[in-house]
Protein backbone atom coordinates (compact mmCIF):
# COMPACT_ATOMS: atom_id res chain seq x y z
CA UNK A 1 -0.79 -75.18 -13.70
CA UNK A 2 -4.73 -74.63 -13.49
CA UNK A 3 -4.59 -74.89 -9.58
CA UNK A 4 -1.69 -72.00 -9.80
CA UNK A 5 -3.96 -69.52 -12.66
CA UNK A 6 -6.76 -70.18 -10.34
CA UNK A 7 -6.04 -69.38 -7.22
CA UNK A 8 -4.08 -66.52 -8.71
CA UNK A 9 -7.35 -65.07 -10.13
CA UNK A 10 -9.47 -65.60 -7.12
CA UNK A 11 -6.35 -63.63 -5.20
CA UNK A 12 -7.25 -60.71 -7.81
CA UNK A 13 -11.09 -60.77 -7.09
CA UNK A 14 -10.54 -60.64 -3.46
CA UNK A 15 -7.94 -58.15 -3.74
CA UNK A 16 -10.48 -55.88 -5.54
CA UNK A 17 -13.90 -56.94 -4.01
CA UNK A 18 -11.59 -55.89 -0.84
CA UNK A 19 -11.08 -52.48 -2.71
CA UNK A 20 -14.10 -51.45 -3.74
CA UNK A 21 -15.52 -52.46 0.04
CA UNK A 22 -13.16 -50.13 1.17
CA UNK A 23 -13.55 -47.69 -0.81
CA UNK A 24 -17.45 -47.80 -0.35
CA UNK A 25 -17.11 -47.64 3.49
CA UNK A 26 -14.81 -44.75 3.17
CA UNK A 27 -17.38 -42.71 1.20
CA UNK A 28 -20.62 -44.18 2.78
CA UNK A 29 -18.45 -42.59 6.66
CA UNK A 30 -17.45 -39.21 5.08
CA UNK A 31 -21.26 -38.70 3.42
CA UNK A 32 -22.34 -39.09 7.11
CA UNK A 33 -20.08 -36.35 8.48
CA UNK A 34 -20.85 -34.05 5.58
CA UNK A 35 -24.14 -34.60 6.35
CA UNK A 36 -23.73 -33.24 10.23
CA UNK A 37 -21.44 -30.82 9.07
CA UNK A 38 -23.69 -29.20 6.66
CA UNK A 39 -26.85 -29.37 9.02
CA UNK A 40 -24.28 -27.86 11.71
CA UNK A 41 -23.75 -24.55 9.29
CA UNK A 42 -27.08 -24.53 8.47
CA UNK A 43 -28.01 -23.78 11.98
CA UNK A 44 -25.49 -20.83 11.97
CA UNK A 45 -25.80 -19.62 8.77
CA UNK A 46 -29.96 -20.31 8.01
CA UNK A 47 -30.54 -19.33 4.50
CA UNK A 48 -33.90 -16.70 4.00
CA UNK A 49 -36.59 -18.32 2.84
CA UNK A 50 -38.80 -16.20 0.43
CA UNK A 51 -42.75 -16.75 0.40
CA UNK A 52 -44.19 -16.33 -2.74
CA UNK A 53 -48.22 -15.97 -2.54
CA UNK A 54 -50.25 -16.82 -5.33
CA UNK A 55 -52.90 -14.62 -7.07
CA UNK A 56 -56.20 -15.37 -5.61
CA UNK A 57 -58.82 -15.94 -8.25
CA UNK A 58 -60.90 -13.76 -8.75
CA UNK A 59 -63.71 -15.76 -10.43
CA UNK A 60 -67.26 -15.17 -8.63
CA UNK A 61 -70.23 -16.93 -9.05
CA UNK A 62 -71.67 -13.70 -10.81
CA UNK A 63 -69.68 -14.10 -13.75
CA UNK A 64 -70.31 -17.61 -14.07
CA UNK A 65 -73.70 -17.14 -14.13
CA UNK A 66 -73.65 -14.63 -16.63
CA UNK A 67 -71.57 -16.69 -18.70
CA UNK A 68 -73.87 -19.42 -18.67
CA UNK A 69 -76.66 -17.02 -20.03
CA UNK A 70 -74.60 -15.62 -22.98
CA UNK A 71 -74.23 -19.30 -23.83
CA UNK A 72 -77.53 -20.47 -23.82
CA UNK A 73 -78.93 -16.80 -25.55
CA UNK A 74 -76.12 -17.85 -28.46
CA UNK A 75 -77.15 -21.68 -28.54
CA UNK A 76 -80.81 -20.30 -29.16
CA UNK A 77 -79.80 -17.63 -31.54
């Protein structure tokens, strides 16, 4: 009776192990081909790219320096 729930069970996990293999080959294949697929259309249909440019700074050494003075006039009183 324990040979016959045993090997009954192990029938089950392979059955499903065998599944989920399956199943994981199936999607790892069509992820592949979407893949090409998609890089295909991208080659015909590019998408625009927008450049954004940041604001340059406008921070000189001028301004530092005078900044420096107002400090150390305040720090003196």
């Amino acid at each position: 009776m324990l040979d016959t729930i045993l090997g009954e069970g192990l029938m089950i996990m392979l059955i499903g192990v065998g599944f989920v293999m399956a199943f994981l080959c199936i999607l790892v294949f069509s992820m592949s081909i979407m893949s090409k697929v998609v890089g295909f259309l991208n080659k015909i249909f590019p998408e625009q790219v927008y450049v954004v440019e940041k604001p340059s700074k406008k921070s000189s050494s001028d301004d530092e320096a005078i900044a420096v003075a107002l400090a150390v006039i305040k720090a003196r009183g």
